[in-house]
Protein backbone atom coordinates (compact mmCIF):
# COMPACT_ATOMS: atom_id res chain seq x y z
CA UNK A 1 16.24 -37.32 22.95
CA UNK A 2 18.36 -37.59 19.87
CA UNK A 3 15.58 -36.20 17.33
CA UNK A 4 14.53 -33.39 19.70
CA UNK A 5 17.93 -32.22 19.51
CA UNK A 6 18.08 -32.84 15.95
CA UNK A 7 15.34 -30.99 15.73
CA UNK A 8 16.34 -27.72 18.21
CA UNK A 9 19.79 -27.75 16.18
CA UNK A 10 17.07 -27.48 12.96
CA UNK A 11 15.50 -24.74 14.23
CA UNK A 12 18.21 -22.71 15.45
CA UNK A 13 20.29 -22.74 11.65
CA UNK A 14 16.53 -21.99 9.93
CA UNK A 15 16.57 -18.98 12.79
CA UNK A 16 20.25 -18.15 12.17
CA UNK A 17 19.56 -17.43 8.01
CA UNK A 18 16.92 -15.79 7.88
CA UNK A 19 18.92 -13.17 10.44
CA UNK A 20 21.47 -13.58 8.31
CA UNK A 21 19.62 -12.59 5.42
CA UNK A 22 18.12 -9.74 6.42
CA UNK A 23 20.98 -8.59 8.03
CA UNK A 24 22.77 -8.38 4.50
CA UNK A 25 26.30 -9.28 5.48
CA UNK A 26 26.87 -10.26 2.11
CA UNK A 27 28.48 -7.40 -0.57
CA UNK A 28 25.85 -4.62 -1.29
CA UNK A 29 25.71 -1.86 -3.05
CA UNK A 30 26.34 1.73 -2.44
CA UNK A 31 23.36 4.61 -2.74
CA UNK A 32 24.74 8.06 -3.27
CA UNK A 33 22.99 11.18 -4.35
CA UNK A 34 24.69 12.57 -7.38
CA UNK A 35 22.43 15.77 -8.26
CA UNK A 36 19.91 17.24 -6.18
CA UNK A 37 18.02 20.43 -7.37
CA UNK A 38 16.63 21.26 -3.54
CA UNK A 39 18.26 21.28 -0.02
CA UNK A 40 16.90 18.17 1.35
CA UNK A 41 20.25 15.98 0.63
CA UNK A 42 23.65 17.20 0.16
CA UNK A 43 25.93 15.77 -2.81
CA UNK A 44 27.82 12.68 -1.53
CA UNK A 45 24.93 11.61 0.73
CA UNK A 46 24.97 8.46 1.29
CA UNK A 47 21.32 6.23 1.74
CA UNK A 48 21.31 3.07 4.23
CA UNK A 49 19.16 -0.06 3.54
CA UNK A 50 15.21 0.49 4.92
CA UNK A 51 15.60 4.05 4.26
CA UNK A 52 12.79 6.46 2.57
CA UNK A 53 13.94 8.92 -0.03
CA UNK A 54 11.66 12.01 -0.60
CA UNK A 55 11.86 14.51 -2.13
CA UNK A 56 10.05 18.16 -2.15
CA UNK A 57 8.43 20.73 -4.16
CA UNK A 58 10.28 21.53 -7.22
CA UNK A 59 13.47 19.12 -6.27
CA UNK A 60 15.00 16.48 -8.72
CA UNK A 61 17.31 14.48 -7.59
CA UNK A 62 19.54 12.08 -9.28
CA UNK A 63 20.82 8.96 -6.98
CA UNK A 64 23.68 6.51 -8.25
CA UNK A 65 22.95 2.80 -7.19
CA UNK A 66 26.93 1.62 -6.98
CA UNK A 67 27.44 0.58 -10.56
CA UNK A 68 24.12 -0.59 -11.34
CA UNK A 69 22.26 2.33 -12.23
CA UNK A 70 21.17 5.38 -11.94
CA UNK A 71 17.32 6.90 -10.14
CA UNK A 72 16.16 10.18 -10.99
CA UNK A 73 13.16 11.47 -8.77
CA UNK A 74 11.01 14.09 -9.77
CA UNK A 75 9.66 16.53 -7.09
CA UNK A 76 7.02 15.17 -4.46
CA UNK A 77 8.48 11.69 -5.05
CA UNK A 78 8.99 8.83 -2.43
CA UNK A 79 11.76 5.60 -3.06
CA UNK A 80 12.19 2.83 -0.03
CA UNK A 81 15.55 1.23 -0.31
CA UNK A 82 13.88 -2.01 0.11
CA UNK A 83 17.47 -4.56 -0.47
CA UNK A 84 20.91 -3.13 -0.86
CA UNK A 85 22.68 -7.14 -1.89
CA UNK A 86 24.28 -6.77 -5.22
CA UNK A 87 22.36 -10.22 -5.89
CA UNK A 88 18.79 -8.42 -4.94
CA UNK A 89 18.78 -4.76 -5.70
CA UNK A 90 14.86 -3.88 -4.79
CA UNK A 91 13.36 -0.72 -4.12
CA UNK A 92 9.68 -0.01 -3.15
CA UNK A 93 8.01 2.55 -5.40
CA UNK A 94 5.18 5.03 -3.77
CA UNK A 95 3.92 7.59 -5.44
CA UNK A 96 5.68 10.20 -7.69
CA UNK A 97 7.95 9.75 -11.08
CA UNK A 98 11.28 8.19 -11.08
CA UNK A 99 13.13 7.25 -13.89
CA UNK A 100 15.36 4.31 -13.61
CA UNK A 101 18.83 3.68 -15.96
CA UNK A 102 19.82 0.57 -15.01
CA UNK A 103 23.44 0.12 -16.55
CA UNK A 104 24.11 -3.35 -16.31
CA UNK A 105 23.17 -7.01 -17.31
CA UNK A 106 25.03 -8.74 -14.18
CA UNK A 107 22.85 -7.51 -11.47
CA UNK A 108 18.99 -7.30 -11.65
CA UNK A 109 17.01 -3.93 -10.28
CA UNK A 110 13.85 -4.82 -8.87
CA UNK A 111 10.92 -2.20 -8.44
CA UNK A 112 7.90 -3.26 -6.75
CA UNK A 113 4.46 -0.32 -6.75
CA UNK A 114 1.76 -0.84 -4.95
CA UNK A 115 0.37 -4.09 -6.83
CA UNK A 116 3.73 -5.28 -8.96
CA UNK A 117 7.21 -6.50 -8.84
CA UNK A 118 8.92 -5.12 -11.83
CA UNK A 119 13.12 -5.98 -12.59
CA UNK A 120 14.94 -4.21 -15.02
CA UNK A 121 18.20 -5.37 -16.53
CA UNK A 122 20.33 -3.18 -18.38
CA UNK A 123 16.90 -0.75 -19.73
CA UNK A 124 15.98 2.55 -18.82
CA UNK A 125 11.81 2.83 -18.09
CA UNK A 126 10.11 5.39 -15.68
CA UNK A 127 7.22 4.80 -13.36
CA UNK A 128 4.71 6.75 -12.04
CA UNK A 129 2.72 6.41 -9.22
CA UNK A 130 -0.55 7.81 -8.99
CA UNK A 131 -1.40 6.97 -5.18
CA UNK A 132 -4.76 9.53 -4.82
CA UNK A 133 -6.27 7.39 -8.07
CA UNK A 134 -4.76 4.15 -6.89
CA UNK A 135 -2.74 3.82 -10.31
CA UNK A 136 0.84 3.13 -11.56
CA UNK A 137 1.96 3.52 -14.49
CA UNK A 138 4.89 1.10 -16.02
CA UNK A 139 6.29 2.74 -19.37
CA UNK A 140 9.55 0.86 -20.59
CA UNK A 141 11.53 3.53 -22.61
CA UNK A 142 14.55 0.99 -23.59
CA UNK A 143 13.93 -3.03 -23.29
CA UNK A 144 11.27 -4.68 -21.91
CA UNK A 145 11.11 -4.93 -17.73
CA UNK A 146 9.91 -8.29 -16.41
CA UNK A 147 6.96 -7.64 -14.55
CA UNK A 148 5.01 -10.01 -12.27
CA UNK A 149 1.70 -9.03 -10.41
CA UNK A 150 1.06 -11.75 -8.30
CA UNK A 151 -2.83 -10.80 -7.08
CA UNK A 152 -3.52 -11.75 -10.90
CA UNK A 153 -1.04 -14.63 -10.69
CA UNK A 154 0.68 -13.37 -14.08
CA UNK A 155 4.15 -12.91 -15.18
CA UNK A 156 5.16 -11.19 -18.37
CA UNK A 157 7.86 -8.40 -20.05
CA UNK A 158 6.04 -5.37 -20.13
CA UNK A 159 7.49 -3.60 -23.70
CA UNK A 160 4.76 -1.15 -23.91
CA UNK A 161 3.40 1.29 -21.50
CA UNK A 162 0.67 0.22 -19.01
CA UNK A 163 -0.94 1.16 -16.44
CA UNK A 164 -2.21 -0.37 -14.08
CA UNK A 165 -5.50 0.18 -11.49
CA UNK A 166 -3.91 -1.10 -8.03
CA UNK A 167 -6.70 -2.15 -6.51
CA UNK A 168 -7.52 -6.11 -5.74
CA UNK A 169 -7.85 -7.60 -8.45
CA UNK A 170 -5.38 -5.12 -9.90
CA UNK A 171 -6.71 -4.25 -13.59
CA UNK A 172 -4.29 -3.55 -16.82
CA UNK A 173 -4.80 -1.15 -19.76
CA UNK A 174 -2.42 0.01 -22.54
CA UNK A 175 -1.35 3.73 -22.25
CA UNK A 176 0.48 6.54 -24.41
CA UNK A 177 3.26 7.78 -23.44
CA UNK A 178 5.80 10.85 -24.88
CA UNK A 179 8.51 12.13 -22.76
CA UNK A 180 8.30 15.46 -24.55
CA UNK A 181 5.22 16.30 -24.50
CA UNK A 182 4.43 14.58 -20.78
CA UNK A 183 2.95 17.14 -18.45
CA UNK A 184 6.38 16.93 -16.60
CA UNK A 185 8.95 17.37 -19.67
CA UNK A 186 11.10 19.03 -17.86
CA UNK A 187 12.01 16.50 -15.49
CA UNK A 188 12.56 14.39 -18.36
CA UNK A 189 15.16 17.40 -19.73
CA UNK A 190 16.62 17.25 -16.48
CA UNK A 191 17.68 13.97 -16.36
CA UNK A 192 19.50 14.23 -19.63
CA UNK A 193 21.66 17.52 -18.42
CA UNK A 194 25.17 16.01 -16.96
């Protein structure tokens, strides 16, 4: 009698944190757009965890992630607010360009595409997702991002630009990559305007 209530009580504080946990009752952080180029979100508009950002034709839209960084989506771009907790800031990447400015050291920005888990700390790096060709590309622009695919079991800093084939097993290759001369330089121009 004694174990099977040892082992009920087990069950019921295994139950009670992983509610908990995704619950987030712990401190998280705030997701506010900042700029926004279209009409699909008004200044001051604030994003909830689960959430899918999108954004139209010819919108950019700049998103501040409390005091960790800042997200700039180009137009036709899609970002899941996967984990709000300061301690896990993780957002799911679809298809589109963002560009990520993550701003400080103390709390790690994850990304995770299709076929990676990517976390930034303190570097700026854009992705691009590719989802007709099954591709995303992973282009650091300021220190490496930690990147871990785990179909190919591998774990490494990524502190060139790749791309890679997200199919199973995913496949890497080296790419080149110019923010002025990239077919969408004027997103890139955007995000530097203030």
């Amino acid at each position: 009698m004694r174990s099977t209530n040892f082992t009920i009580l087990f069950i019921l504080c295994v139950f009670g944190l992983l509610v908990l946990n995704r619950l987030e009752l712990g401190a998280t952080e705030s997701v506010v757009v900042l700029r926004d180029t279209g009409s699909t979100y008004q200044i001051g508009h604030s994003f909830k965890r689960g959430e899918l950002i999108q954004t139209g034709k010819e919108e950019f839209m700049e998103i501040t992630v409390g005091s960790s960084a800042h997200i700039y989506l180009d137009e036709n771009t899609n970002l899941n607010l996967k984990s709000l907790s300061k301690n896990n800031l993780r957002f799911g990447f679809g298809h589109g360009r963002i560009l990520v400015r993550s701003t400080t050291n103390e709390f790690p920005l994850g990304i995770d595409t299709p076929t990676a888990q990517n976390t930034l700390t303190g570097t700026e790096a854009t992705f691009i997702g590719y989802d007709f060709k099954k591709m995303t590309s992973i282009i650091p622009l300021s220190g490496p991002i930690h990147t871990t695919i785990p179909l190919l079991n591998q774990t490494f800093d990524t502190t060139t630009p790749i791309t890679i084939h997200d199919v199973n097993p995913p496949t890497i290759e080296t790419i080149l990559f110019d923010q002025k001369t990239d077919v969408r330089a004027a997103f890139y121009r955007w995000t530097e305007q203030k």
